[in-house]
PDB file of N, CA and C in Angstrom:
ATOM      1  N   UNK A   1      64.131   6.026  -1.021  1.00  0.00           N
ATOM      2  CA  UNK A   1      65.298   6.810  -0.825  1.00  0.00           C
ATOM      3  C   UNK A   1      65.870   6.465   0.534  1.00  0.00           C
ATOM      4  N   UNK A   2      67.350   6.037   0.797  1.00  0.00           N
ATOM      5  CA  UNK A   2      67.853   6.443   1.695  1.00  0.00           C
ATOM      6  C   UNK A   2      68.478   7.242   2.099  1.00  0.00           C
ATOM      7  N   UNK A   3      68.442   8.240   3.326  1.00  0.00           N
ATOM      8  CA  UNK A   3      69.653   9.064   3.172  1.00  0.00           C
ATOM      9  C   UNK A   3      69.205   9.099   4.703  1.00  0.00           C
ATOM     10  N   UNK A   4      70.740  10.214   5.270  1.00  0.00           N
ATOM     11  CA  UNK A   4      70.519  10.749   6.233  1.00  0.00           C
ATOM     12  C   UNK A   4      69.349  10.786   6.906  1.00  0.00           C
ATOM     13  N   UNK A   5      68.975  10.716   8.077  1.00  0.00           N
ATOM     14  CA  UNK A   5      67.710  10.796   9.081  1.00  0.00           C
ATOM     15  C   UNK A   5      67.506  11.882   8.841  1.00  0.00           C
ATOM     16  N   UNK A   6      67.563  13.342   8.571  1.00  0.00           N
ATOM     17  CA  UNK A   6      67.441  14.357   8.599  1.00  0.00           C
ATOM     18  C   UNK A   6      66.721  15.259   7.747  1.00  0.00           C
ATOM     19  N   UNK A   7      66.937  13.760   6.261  1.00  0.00           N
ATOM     20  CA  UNK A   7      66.648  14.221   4.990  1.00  0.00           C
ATOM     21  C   UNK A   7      65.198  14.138   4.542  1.00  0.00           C
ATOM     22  N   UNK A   8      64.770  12.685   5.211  1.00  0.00           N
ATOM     23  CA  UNK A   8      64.006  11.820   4.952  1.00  0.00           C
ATOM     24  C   UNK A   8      62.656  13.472   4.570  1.00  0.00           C
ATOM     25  N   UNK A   9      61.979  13.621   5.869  1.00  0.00           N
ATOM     26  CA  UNK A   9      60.854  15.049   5.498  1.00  0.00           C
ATOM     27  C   UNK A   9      60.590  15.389   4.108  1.00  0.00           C
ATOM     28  N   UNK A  10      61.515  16.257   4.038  1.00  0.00           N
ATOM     29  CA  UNK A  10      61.907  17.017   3.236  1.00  0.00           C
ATOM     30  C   UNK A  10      62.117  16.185   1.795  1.00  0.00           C
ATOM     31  N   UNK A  11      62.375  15.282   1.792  1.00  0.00           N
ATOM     32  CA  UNK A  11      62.479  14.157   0.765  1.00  0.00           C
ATOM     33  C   UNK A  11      60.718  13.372   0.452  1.00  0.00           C
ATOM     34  N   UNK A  12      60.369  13.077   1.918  1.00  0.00           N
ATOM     35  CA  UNK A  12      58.919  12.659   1.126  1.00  0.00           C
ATOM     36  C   UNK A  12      57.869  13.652   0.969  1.00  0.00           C
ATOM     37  N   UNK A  13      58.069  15.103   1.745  1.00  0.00           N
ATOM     38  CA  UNK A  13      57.158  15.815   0.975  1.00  0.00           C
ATOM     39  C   UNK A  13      57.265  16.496  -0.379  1.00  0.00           C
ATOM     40  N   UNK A  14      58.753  16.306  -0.905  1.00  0.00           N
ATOM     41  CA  UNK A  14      58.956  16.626  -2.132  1.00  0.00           C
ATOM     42  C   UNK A  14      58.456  15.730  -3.499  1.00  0.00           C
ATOM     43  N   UNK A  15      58.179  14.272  -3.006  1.00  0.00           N
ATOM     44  CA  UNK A  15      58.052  13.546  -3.756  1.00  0.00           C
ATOM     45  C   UNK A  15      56.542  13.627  -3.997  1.00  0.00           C
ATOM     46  N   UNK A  16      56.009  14.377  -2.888  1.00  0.00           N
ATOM     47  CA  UNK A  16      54.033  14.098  -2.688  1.00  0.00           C
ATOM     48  C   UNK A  16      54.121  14.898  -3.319  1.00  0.00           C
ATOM     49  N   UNK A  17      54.574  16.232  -3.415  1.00  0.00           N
ATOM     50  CA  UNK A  17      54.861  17.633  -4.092  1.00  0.00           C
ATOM     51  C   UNK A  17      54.148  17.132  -5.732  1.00  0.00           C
ATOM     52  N   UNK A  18      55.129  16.395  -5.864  1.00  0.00           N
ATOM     53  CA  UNK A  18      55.396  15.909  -7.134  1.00  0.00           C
ATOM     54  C   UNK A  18      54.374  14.412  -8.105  1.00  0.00           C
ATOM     55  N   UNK A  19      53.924  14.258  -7.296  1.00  0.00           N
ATOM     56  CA  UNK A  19      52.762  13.331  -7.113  1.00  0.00           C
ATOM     57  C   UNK A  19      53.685  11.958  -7.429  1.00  0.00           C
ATOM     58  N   UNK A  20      54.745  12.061  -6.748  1.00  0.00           N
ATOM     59  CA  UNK A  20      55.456  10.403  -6.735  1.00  0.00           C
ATOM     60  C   UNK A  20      55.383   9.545  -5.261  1.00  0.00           C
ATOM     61  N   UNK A  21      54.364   9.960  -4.895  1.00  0.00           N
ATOM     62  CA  UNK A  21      54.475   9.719  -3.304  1.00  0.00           C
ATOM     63  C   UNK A  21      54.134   7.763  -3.630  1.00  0.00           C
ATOM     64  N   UNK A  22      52.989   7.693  -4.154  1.00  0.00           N
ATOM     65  CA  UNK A  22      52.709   6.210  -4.380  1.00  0.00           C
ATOM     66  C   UNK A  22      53.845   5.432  -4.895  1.00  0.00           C
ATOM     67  N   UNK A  23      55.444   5.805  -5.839  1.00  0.00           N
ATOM     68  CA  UNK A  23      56.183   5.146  -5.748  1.00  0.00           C
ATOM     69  C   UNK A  23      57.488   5.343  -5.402  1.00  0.00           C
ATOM     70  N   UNK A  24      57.626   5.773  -4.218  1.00  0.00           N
ATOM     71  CA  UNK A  24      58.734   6.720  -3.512  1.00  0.00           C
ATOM     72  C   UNK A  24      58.719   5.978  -1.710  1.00  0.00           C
ATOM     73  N   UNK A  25      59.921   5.871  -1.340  1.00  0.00           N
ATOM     74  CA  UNK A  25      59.572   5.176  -0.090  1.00  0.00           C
ATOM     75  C   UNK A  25      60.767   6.069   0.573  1.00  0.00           C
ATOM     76  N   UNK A  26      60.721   6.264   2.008  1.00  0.00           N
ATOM     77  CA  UNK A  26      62.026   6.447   2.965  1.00  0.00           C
ATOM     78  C   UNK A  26      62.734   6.561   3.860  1.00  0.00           C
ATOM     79  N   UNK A  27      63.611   6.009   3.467  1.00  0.00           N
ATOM     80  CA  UNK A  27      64.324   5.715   4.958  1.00  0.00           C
ATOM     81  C   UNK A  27      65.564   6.194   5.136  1.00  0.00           C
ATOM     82  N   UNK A  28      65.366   6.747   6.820  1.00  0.00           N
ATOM     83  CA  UNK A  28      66.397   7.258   7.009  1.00  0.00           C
ATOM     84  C   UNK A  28      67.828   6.237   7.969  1.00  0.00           C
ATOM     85  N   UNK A  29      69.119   6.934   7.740  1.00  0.00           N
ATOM     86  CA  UNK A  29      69.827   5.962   8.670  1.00  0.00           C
ATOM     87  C   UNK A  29      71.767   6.329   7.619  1.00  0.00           C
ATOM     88  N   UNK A  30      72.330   5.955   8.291  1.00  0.00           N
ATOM     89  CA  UNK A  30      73.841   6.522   7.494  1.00  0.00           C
ATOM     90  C   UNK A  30      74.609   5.188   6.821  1.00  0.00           C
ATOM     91  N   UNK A  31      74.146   5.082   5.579  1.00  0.00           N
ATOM     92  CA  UNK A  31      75.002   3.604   4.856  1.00  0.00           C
ATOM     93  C   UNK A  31      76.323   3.821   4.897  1.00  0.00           C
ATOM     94  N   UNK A  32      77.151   4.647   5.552  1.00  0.00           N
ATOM     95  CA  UNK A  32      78.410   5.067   5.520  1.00  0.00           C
ATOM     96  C   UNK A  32      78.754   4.017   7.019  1.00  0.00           C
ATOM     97  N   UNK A  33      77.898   4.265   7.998  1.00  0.00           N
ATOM     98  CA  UNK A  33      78.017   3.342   9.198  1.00  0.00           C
ATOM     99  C   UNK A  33      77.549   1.826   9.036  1.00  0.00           C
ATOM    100  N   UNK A  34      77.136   1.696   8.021  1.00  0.00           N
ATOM    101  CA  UNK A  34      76.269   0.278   7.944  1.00  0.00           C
ATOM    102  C   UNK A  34      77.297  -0.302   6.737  1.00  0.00           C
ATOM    103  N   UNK A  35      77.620  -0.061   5.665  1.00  0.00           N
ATOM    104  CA  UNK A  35      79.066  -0.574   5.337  1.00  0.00           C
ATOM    105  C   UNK A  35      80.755  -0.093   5.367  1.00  0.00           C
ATOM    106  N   UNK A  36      80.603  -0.191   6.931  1.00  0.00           N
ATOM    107  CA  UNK A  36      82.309   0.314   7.532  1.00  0.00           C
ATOM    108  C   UNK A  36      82.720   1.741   6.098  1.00  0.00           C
ATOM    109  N   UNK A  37      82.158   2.040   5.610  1.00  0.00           N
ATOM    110  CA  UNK A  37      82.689   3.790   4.678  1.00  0.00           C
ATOM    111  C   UNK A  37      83.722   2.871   4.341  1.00  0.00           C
ATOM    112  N   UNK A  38      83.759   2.733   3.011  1.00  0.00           N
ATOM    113  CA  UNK A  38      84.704   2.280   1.949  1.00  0.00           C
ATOM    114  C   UNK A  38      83.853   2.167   0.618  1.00  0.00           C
ATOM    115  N   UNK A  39      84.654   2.073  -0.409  1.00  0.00           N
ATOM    116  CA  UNK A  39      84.310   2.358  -1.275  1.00  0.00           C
ATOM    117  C   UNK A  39      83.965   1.027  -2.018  1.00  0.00           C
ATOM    118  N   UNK A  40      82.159   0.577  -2.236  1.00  0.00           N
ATOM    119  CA  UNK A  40      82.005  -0.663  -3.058  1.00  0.00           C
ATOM    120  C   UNK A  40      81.573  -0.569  -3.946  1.00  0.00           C
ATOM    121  N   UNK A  41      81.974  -1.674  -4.906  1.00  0.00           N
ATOM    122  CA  UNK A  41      81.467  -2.135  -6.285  1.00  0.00           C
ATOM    123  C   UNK A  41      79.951  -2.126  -6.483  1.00  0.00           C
ATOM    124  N   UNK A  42      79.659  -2.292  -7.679  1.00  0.00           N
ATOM    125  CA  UNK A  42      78.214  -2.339  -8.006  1.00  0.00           C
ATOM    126  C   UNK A  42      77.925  -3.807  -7.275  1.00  0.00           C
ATOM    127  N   UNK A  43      78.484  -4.884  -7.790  1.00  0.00           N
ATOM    128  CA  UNK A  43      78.400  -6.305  -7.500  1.00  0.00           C
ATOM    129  C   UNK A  43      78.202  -6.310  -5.475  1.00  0.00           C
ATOM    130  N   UNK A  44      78.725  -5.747  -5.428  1.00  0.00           N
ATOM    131  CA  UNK A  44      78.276  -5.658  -3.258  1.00  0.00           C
ATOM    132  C   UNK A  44      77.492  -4.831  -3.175  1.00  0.00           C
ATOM    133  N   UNK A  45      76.854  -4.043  -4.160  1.00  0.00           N
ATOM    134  CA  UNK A  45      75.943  -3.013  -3.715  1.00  0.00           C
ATOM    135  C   UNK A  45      74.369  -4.239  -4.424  1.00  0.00           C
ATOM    136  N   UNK A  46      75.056  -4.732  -5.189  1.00  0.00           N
ATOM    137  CA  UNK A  46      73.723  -5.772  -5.451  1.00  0.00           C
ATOM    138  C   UNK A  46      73.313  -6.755  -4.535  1.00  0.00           C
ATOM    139  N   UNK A  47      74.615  -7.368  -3.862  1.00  0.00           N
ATOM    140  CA  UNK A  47      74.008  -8.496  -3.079  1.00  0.00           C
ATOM    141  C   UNK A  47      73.535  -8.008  -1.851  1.00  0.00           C
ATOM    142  N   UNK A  48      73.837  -6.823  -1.229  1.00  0.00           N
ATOM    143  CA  UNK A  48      73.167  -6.012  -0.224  1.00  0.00           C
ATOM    144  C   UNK A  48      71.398  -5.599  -0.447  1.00  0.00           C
ATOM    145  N   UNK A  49      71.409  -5.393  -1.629  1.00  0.00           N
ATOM    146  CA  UNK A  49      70.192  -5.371  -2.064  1.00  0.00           C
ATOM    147  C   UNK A  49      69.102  -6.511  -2.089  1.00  0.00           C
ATOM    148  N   UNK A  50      69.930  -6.975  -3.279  1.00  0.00           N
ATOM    149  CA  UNK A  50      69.361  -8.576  -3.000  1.00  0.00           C
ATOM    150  C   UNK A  50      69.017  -9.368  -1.093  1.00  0.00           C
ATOM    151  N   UNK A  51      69.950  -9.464  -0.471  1.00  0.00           N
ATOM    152  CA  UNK A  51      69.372  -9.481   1.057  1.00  0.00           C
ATOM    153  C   UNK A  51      68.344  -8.991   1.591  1.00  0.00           C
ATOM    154  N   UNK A  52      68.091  -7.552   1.025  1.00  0.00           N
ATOM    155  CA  UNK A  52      67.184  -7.187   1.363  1.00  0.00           C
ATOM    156  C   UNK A  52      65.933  -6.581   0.994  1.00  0.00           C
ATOM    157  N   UNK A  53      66.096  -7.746  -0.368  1.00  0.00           N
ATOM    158  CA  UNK A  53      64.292  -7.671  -1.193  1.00  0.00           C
ATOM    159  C   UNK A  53      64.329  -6.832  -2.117  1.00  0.00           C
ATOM    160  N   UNK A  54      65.466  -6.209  -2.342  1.00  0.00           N
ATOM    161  CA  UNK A  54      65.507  -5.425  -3.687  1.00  0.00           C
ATOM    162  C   UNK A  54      66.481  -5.637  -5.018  1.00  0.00           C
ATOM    163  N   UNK A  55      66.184  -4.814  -6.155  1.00  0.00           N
ATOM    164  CA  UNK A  55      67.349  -5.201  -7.099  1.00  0.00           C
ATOM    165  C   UNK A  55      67.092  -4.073  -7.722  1.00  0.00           C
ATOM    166  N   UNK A  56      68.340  -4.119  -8.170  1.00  0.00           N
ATOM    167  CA  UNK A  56      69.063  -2.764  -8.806  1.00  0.00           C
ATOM    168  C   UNK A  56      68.453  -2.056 -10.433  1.00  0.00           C
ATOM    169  N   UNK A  57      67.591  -1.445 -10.502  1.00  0.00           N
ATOM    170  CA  UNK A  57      67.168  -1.143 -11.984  1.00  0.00           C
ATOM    171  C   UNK A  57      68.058   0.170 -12.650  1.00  0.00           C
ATOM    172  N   UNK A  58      68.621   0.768 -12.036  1.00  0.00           N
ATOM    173  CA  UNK A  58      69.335   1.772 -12.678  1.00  0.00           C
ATOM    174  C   UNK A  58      70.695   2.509 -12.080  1.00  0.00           C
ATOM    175  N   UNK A  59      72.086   3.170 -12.619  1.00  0.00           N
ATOM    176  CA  UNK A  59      72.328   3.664 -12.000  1.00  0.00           C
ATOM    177  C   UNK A  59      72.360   4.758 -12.557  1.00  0.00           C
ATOM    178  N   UNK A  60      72.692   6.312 -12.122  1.00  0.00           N
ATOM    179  CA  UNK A  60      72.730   7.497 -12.631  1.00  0.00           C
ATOM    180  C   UNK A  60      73.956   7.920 -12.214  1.00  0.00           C
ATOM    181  N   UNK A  61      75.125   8.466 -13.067  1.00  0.00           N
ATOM    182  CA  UNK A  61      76.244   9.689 -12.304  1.00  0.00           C
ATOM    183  C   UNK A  61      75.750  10.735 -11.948  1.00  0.00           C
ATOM    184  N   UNK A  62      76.268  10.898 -10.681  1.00  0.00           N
ATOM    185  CA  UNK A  62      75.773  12.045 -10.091  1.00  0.00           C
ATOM    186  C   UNK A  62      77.234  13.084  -9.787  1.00  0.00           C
ATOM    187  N   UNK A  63      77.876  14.073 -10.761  1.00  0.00           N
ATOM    188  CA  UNK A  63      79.255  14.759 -10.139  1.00  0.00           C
ATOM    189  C   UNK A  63      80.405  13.328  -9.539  1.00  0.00           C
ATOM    190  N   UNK A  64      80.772  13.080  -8.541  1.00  0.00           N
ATOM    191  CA  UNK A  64      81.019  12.491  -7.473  1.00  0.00           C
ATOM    192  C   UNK A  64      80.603  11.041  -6.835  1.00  0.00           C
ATOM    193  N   UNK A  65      79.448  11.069  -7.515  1.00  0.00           N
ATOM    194  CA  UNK A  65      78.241  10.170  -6.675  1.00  0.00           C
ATOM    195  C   UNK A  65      78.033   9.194  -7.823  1.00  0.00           C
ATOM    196  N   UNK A  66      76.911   8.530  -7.087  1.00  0.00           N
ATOM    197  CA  UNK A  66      76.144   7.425  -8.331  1.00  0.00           C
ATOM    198  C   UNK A  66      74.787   7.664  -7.641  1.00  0.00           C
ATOM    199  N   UNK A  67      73.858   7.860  -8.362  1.00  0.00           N
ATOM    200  CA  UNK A  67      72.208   7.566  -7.980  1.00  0.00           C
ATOM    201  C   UNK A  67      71.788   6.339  -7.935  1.00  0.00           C
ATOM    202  N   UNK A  68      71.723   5.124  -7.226  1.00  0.00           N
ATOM    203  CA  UNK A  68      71.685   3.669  -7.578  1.00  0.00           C
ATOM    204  C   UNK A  68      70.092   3.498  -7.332  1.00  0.00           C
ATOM    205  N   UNK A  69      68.933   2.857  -8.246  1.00  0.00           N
ATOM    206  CA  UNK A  69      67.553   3.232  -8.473  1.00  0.00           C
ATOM    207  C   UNK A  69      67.185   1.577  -7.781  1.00  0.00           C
ATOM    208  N   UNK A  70      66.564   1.533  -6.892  1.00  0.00           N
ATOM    209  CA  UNK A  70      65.909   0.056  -6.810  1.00  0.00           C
ATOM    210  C   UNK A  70      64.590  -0.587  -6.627  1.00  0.00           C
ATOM    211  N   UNK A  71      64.390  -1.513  -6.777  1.00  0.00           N
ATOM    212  CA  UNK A  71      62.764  -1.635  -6.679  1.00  0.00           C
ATOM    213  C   UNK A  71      62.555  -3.053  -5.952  1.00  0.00           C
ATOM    214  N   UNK A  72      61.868  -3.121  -5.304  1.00  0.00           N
ATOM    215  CA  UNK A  72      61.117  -4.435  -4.868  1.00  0.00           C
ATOM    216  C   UNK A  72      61.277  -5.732  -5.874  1.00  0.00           C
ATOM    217  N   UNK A  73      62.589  -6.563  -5.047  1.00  0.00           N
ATOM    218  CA  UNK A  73      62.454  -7.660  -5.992  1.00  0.00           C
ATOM    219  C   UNK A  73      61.292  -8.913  -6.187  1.00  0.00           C
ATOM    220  N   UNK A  74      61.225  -9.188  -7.483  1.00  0.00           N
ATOM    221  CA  UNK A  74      59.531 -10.265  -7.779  1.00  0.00           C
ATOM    222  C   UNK A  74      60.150 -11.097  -8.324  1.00  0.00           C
TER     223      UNK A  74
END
């Protein structure tokens, strides 16, 4: 999970809660500052991924949002 620095806690003790701790990771930090806040495609949200060792297995609508699911690319 990324989200907010703030979130992170509260995010991995929910996941231990839940006994997903072994495949649950997180980090905190604002992707709003890390791609200038604009609005991207799936296709730039992949190669961002891809850079950085991951790939995209799912997305979810969330209201507003998208849940984008990723995993360790092999």
């Amino acid at each position: 999970m990324f989200d907010l620095p703030h979130t992170v806690p509260a995010a991995a003790e929910a996941a231990k809660a839940e006994g997903l701790d072994w495949r649950f990771a997180t980090v905190g930090g604002d992707f709003f500052d890390m791609t200038g806040s604009r609005v991207r495609q799936l296709a730039e949200f992949d190669a961002l991924f891809t850079a950085s060792g991951l790939r995209r297995v799912d997305v979810t609508p969330a209201g507003a949002f998208a849940v984008i699911e990723v995993q360790p690319a092999t």
